[in-house]
Protein backbone atom coordinates (compact mmCIF):
# COMPACT_ATOMS: atom_id res chain seq x y z
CA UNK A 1 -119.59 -6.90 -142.33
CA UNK A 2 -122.72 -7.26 -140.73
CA UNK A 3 -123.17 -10.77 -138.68
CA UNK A 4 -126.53 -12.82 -140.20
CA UNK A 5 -128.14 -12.52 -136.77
CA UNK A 6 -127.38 -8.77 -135.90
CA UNK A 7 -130.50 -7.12 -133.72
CA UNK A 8 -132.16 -10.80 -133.10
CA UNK A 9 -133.02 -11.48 -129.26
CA UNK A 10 -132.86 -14.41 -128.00
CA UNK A 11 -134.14 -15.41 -124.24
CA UNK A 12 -131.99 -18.42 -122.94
CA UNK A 13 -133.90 -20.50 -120.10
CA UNK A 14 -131.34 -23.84 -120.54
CA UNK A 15 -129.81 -25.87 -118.54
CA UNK A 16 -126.40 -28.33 -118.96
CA UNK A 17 -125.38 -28.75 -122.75
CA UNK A 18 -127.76 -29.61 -126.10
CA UNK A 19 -129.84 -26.14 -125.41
CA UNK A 20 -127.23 -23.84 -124.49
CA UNK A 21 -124.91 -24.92 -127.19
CA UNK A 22 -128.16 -23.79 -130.02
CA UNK A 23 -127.72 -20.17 -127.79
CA UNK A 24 -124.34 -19.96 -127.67
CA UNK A 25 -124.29 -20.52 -131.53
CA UNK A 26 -127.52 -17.70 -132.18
CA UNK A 27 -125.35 -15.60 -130.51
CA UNK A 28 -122.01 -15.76 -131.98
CA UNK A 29 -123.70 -15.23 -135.35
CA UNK A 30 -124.70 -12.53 -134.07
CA UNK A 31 -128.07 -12.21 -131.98
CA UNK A 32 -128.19 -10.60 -128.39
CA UNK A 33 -128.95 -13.84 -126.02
CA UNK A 34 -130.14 -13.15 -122.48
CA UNK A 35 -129.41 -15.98 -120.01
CA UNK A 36 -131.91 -16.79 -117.55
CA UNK A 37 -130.67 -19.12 -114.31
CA UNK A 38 -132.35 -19.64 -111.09
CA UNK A 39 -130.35 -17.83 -107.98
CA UNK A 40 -128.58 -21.45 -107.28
CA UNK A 41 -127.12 -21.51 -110.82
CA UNK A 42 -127.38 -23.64 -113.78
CA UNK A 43 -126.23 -27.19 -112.91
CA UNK A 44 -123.55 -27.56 -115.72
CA UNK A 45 -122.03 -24.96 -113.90
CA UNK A 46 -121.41 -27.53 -110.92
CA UNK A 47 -120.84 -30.30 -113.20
CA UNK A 48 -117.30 -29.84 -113.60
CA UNK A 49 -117.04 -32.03 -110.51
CA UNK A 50 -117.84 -35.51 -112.12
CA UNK A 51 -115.05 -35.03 -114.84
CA UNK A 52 -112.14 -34.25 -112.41
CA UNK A 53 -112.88 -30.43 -113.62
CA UNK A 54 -112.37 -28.36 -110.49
CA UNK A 55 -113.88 -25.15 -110.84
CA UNK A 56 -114.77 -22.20 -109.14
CA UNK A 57 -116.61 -18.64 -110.00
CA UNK A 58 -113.15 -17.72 -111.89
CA UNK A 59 -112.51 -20.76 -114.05
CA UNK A 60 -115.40 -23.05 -115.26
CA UNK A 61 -113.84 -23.67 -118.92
CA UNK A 62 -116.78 -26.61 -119.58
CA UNK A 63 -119.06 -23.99 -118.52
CA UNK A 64 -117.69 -21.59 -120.48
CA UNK A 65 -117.67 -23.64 -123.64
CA UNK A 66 -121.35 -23.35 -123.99
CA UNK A 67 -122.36 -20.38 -122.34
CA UNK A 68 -119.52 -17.84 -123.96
CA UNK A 69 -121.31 -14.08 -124.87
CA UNK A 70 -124.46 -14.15 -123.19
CA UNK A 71 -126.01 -11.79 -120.45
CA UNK A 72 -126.50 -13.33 -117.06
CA UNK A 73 -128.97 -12.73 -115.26
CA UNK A 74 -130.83 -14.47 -112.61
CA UNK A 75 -134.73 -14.86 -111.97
CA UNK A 76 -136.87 -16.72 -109.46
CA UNK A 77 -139.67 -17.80 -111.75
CA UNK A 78 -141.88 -19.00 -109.20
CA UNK A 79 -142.81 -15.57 -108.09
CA UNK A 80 -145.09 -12.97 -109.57
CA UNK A 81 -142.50 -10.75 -110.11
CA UNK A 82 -140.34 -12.84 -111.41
CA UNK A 83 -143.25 -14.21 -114.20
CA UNK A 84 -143.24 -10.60 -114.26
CA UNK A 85 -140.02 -10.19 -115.67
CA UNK A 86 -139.92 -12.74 -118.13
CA UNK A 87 -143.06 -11.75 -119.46
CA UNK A 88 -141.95 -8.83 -120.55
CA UNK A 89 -138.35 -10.21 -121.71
CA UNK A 90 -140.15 -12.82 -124.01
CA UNK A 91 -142.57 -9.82 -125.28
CA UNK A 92 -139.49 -8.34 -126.87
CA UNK A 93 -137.16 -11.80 -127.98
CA UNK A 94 -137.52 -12.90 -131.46
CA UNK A 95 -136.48 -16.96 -130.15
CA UNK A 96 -136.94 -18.44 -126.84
CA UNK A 97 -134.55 -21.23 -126.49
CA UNK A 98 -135.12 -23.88 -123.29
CA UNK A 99 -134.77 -27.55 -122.24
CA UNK A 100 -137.36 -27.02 -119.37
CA UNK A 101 -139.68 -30.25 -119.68
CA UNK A 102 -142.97 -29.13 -121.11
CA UNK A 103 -144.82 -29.67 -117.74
CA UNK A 104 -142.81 -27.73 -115.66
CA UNK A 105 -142.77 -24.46 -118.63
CA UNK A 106 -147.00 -25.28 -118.41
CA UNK A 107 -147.09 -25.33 -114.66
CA UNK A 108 -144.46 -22.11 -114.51
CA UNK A 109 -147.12 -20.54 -117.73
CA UNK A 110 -144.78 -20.78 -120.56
CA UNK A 111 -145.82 -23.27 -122.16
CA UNK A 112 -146.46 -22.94 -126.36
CA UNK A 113 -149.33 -22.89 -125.75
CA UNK A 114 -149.35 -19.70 -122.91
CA UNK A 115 -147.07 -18.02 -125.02
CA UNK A 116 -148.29 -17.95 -128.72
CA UNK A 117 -151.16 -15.65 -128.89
CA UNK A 118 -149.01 -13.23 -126.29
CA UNK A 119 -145.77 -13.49 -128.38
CA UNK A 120 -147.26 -14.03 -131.97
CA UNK A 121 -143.85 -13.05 -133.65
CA UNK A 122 -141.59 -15.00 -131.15
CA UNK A 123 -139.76 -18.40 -132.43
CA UNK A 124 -140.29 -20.79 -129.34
CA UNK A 125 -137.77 -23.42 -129.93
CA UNK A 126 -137.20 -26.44 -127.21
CA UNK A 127 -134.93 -29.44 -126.39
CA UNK A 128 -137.10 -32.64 -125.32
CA UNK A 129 -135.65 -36.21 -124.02
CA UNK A 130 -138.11 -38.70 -125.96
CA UNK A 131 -140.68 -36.26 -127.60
CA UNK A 132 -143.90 -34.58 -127.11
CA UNK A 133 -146.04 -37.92 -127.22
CA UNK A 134 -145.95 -41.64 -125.84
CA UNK A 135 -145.28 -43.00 -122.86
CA UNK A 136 -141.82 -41.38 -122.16
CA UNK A 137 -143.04 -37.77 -123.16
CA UNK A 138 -142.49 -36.38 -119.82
CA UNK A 139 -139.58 -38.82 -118.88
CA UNK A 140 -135.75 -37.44 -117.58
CA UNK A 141 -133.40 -37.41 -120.13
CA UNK A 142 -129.78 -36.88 -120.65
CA UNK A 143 -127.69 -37.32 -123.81
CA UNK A 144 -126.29 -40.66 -122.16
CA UNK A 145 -129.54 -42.02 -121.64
CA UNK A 146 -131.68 -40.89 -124.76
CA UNK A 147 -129.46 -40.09 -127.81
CA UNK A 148 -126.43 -42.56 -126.55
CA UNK A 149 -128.72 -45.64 -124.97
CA UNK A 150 -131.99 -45.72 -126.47
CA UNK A 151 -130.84 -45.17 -129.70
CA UNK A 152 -128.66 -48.35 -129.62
CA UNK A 153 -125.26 -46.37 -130.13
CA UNK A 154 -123.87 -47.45 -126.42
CA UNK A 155 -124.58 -51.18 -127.04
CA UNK A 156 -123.99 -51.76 -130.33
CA UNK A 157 -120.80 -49.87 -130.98
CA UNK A 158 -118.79 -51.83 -127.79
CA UNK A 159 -116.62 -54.36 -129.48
CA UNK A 160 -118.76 -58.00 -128.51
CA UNK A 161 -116.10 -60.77 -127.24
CA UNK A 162 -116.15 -62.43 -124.40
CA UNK A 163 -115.33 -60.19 -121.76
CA UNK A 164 -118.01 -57.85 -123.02
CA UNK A 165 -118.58 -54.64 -121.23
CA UNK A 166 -120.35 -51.43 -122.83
CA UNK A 167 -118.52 -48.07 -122.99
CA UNK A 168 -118.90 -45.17 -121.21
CA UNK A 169 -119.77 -41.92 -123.58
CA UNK A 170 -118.35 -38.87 -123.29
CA UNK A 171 -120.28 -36.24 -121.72
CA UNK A 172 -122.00 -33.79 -124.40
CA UNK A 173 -121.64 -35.78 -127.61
CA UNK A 174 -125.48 -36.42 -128.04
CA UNK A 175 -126.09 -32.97 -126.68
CA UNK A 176 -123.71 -31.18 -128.71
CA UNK A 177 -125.33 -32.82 -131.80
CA UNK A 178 -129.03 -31.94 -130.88
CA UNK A 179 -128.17 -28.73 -130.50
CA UNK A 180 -126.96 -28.31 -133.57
CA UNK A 181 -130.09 -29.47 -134.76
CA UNK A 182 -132.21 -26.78 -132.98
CA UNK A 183 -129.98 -23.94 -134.05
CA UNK A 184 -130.43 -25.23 -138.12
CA UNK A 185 -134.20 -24.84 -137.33
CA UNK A 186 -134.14 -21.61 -135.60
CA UNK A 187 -132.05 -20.13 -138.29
CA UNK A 188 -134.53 -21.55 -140.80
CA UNK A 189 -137.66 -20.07 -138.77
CA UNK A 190 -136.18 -16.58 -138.32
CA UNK A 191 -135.84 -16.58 -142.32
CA UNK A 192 -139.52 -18.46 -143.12
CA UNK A 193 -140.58 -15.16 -140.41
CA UNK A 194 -139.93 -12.94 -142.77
CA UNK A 195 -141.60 -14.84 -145.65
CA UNK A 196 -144.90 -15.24 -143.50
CA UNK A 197 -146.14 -12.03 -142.20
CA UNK A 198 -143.77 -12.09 -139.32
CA UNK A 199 -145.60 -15.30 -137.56
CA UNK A 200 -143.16 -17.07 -134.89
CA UNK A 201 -142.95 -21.09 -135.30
CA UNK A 202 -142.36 -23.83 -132.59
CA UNK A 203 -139.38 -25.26 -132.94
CA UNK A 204 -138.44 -28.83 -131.49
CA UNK A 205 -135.30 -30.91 -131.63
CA UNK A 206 -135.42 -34.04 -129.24
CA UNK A 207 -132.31 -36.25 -127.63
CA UNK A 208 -133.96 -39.61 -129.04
CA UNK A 209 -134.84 -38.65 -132.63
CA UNK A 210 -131.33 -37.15 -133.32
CA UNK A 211 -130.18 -40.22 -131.89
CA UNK A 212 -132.15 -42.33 -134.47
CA UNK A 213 -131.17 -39.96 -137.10
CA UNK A 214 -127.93 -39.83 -136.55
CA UNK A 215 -127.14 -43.34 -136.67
CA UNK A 216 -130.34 -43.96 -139.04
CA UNK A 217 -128.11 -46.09 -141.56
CA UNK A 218 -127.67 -48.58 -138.48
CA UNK A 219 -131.67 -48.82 -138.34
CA UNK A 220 -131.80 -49.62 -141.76
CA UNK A 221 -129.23 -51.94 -142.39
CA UNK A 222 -130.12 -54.02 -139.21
CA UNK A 223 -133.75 -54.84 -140.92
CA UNK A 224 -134.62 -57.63 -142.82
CA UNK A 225 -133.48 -58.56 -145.70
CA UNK A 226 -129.68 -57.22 -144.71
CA UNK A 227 -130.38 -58.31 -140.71
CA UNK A 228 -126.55 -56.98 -139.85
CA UNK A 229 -126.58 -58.03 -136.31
CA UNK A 230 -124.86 -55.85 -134.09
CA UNK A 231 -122.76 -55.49 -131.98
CA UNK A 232 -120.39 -57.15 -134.14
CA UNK A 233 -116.34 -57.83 -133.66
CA UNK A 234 -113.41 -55.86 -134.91
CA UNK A 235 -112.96 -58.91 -137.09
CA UNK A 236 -116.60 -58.56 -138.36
CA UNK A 237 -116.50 -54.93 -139.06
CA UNK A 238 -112.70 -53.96 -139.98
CA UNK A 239 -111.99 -55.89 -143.11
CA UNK A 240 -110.11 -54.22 -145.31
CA UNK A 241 -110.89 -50.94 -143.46
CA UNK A 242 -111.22 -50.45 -139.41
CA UNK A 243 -108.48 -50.10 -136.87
CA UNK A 244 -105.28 -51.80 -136.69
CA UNK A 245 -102.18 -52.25 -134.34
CA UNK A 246 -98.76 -51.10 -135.28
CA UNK A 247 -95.13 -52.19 -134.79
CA UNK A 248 -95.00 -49.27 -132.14
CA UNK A 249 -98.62 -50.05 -130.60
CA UNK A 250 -100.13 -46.95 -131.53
CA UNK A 251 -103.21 -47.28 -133.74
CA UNK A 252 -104.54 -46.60 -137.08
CA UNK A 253 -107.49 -46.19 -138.68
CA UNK A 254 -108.31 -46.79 -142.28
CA UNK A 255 -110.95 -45.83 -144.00
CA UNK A 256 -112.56 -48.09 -146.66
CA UNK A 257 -114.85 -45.38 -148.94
CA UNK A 258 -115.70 -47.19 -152.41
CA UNK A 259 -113.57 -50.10 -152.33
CA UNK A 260 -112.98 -50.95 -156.01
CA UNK A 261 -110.65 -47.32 -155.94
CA UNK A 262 -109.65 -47.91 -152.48
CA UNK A 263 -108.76 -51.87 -151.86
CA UNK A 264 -105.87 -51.45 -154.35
CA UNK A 265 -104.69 -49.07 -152.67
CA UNK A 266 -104.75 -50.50 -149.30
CA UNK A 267 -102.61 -52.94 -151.50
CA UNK A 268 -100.21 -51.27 -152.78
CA UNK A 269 -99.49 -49.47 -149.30
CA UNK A 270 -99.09 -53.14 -147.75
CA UNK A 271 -96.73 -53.91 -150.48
CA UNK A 272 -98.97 -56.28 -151.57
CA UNK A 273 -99.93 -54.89 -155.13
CA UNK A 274 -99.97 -58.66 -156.60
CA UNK A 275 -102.97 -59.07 -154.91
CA UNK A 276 -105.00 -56.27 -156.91
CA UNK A 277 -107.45 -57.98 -159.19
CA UNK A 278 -107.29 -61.31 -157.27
CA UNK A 279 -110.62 -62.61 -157.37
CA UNK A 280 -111.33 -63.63 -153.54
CA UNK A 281 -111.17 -59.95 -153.33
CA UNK A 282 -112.94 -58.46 -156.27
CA UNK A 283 -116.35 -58.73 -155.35
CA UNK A 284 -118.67 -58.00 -151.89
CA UNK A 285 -119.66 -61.60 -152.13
CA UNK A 286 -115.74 -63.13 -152.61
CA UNK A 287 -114.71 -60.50 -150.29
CA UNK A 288 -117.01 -62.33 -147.62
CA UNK A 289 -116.37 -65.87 -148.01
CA UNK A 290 -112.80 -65.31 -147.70
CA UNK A 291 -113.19 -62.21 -145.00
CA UNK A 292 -110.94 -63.69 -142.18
CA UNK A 293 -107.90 -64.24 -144.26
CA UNK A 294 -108.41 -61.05 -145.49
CA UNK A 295 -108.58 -59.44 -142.00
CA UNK A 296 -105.58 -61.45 -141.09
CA UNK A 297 -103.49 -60.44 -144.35
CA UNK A 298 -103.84 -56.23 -142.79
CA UNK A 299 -103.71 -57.83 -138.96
CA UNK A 300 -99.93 -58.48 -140.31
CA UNK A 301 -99.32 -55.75 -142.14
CA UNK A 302 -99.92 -53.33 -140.24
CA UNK A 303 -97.43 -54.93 -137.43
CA UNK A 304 -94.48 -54.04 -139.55
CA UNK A 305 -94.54 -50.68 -139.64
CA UNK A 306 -95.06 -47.78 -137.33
CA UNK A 307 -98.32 -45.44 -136.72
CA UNK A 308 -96.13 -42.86 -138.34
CA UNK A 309 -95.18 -44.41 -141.13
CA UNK A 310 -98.48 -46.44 -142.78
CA UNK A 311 -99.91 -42.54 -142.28
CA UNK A 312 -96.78 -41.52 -144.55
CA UNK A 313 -97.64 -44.25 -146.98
CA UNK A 314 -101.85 -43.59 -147.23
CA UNK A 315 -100.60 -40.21 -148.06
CA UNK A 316 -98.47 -41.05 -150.97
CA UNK A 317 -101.25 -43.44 -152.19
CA UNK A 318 -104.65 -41.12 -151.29
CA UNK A 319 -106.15 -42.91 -148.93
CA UNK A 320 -107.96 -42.27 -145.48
CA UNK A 321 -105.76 -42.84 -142.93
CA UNK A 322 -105.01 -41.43 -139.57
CA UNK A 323 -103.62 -42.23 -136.03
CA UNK A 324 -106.58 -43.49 -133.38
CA UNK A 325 -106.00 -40.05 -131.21
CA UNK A 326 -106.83 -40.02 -127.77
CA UNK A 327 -108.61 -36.49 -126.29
CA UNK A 328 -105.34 -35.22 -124.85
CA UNK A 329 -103.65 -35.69 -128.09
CA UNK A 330 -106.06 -33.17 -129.61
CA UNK A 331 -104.49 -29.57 -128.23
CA UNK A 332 -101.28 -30.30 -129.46
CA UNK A 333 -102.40 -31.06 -133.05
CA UNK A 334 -101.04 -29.39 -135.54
CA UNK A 335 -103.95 -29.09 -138.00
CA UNK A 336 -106.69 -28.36 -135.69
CA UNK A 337 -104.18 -25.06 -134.54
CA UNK A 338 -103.34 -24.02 -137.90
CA UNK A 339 -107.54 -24.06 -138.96
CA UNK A 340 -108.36 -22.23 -135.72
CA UNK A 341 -110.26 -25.32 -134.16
CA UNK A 342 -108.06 -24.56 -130.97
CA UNK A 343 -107.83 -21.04 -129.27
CA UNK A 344 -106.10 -20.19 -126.15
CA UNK A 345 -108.47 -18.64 -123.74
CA UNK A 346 -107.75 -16.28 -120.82
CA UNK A 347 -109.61 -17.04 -117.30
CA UNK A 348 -110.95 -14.74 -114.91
CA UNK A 349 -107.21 -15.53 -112.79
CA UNK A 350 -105.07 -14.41 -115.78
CA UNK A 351 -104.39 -18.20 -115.95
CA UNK A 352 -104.38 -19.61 -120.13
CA UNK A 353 -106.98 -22.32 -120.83
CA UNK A 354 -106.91 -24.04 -124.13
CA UNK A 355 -110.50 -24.28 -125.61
CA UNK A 356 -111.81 -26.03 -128.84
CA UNK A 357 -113.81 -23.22 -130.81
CA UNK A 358 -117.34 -22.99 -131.85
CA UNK A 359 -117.50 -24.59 -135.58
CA UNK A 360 -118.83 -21.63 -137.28
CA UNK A 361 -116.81 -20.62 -140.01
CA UNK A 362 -118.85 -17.61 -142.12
CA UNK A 363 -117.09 -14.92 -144.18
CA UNK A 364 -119.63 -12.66 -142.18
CA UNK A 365 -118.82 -14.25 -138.67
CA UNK A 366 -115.25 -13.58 -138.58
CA UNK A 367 -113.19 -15.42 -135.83
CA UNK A 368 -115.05 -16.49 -132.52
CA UNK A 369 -113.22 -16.11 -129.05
CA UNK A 370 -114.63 -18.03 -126.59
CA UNK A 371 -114.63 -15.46 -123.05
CA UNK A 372 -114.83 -16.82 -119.52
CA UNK A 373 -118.81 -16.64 -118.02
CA UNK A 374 -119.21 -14.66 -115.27
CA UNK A 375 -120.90 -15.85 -112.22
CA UNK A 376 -124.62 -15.88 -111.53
CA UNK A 377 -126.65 -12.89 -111.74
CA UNK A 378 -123.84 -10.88 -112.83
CA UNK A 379 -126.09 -8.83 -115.83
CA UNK A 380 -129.24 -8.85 -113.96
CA UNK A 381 -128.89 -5.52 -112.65
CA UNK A 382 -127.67 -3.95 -115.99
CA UNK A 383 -130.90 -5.31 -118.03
CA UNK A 384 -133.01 -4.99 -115.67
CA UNK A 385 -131.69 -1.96 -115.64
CA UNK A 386 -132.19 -1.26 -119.49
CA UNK A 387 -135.91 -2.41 -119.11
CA UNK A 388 -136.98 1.02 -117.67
CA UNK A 389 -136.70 -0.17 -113.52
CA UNK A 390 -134.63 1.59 -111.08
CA UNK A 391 -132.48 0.83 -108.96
CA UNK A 392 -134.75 1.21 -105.79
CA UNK A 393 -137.15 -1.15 -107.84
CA UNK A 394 -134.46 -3.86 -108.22
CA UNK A 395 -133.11 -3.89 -104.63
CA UNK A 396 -137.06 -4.36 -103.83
CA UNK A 397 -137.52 -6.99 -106.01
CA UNK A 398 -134.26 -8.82 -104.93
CA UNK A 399 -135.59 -8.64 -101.29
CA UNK A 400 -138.68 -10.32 -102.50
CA UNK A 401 -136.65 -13.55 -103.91
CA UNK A 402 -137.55 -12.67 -107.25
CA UNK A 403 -134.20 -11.35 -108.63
CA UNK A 404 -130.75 -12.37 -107.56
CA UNK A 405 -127.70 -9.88 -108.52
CA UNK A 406 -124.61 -10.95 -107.75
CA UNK A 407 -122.54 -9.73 -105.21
């Protein structure tokens, strides 16, 4: 079966995570992506570092995770040549995908704007921090700092008590999600293409807005009239759903959904079914006055049993329920193995690497292996290659700076 994205180009100038995951995904379903890096490298590829990650030119799995499939080739876009060369790669793409910030792509000459009279069929899609206008247009950004902090995800979602202290967010989240919002639009432009005359779009997804978005019911419901105030205590948020401690001190969570069907339930799994009906529980407003004793009531519960065991017993009575997992617990699970969320993956040292896979799942797709990156420049030669210059031409050019093959 043919993939959706067979015979699409796409020209990858990204850096770290939310840009290269939309490439990664244009390519496994099934577009050609070219990879452009600088000769030092794309930084996620050093980046392993911070997370205790060691890695080397043979095993960079959190590199690998986002850059899987692509052709690698390496560029020095500061010189002519160089320009040269990309010119004439985004002549023939169908997207562009990059994170560059817009005044460094205007000061290179790639901005939109340099690019969409030259390239009237080509899809230029881009990753931004805070957007295109206001006073933080051209600001740094990271996931942690835009989609995580200014959204009000970091401080709001740390449990408030007295001691206090925000979390730290995982590397990627915020990323991973933006991305996935640039890849929905690019998949959306290449099929409005073909609707108008085969005119290219500009395509934006930013850090911050996905940020809002993502957590847009906390913007509403923290506006007057409802003024929730976050952050807010287990206490505050968990009754009759949340997290809870077990006999074993593991953790569950619960999930409340529509609580006239699921309070009974939670209920009868307690062994409490004499208090279905009871009216301090029957309504939002009862539920609220007498909210403490009813956080205390599953507080209790839930320390007579094991994790284990109140999952048993949601089972039997259909209810949301699972342990609190931490990250390691993850590769040895069961259901994300037998759905093909987990792969093992071979690395460049015959060494076995256990990877999450990409979440595509598409009749036409078929299974995704993700394959260890080579290093930097490692396709330069080949495409340069299959753009018509020889190989006297390409040892010139990588004496000038402008191309980097590697070695």
């Amino acid at each position: 079966m043919t993939k959706p994205l067979q015979g699409i180009k796409v020209l990858d100038l990204t850096t770290f995570v939310a840009a290269p995951v939309c490439a990664r995904m244009l390519g496994e379903m099934g577009a050609d992506v070219i990879k452009v890096e600088h000769p030092k490298g794309d930084g996620w590829r050093e980046y392993g570092i911070n997370m205790n990650a060691h890695f080397n030119e043979k095993i960079n799995p959190i590199f690998d995770i986002y850059n899987s499939g692509k052709k690698m080739i390496s560029l020095n876009l500061k010189t002519p040549e160089g320009k040269e060369i990309f010119w004439k790669l985004l002549e023939e793409a169908d997207v562009f995908v990059t994170n560059t910030r817009p005044d460094a792509l205007k000061r290179l000459g790639f901005s939109y704007d340099d690019v969409k009279d030259r390239c009237p069929k080509l899809i230029y899609a881009i990753i931004l921090g805070f957007g295109e206008n206001g006073p933080d247009a051209g600001k740094p950004a990271f996931d942690t700092t835009a989609f995580w902090t200014r959204s009000g995800f970091l401080r709001d979602m740390s449990p408030m008590n007295d001691s206090y202290v925000p979390i730290s967010p995982p590397s990627g989240v915020g990323d991973t999600i933006t991305g996935y919002n640039l890849t929905a639009q690019v998949c959306a432009a290449i099929a409005g293409r073909e609707r108008n005359g085969g005119k290219g779009d500009y395509v934006k997804a930013s850090l911050y807005h996905t940020g809002i978005f993502t957590n847009g019911s906390m913007e509403i419901v923290t506006q007057r009239p409802w003024g929730r105030d976050y952050p807010m205590s287990r206490e505050q948020v968990g009754p009759p759903g949340g997290c809870f401690r077990c006999k074993d001190d593991e953790w569950v969570f619960v999930a409340n959904g529509q609580l006239s069907v699921s309070l009974p339930k939670m209920f009868t799994m307690i062994g409490r079914p004499d208090l279905i009906g009871d009216e301090r529980y029957t309504t939002r407003e009862s539920r609220a006055a007498h909210w403490k004793e009813l956080y205390d009531l599953f507080v209790e519960a839930y320390k007579t049993k094991n994790c284990a065991e109140w999952v048993s017993l949601a089972k039997e009575v259909d209810l949301p329920c699972v342990r609190m997992n931490h990250f390691s617990d993850v590769t040895t699970d069961e259901q994300a193995w037998a759905n093909g969320y987990l792969e093992n993956m071979t690395d460049f040292t015959g060494g076995n690497l256990i990877m999450p896979t990409v979440p595509i799942e598409m009749a036409s797709v078929g299974e995704i292996k993700t394959l260890p990156v080579p290093p930097v420049g490692t396709d330069t030669e080949e495409v340069l290659l299959s753009m018509g210059y020889t190989l006297e031409e390409i040892s010139v050019l990588e004496e000038s700076g402008a191309v980097y093959r590697s070695k």
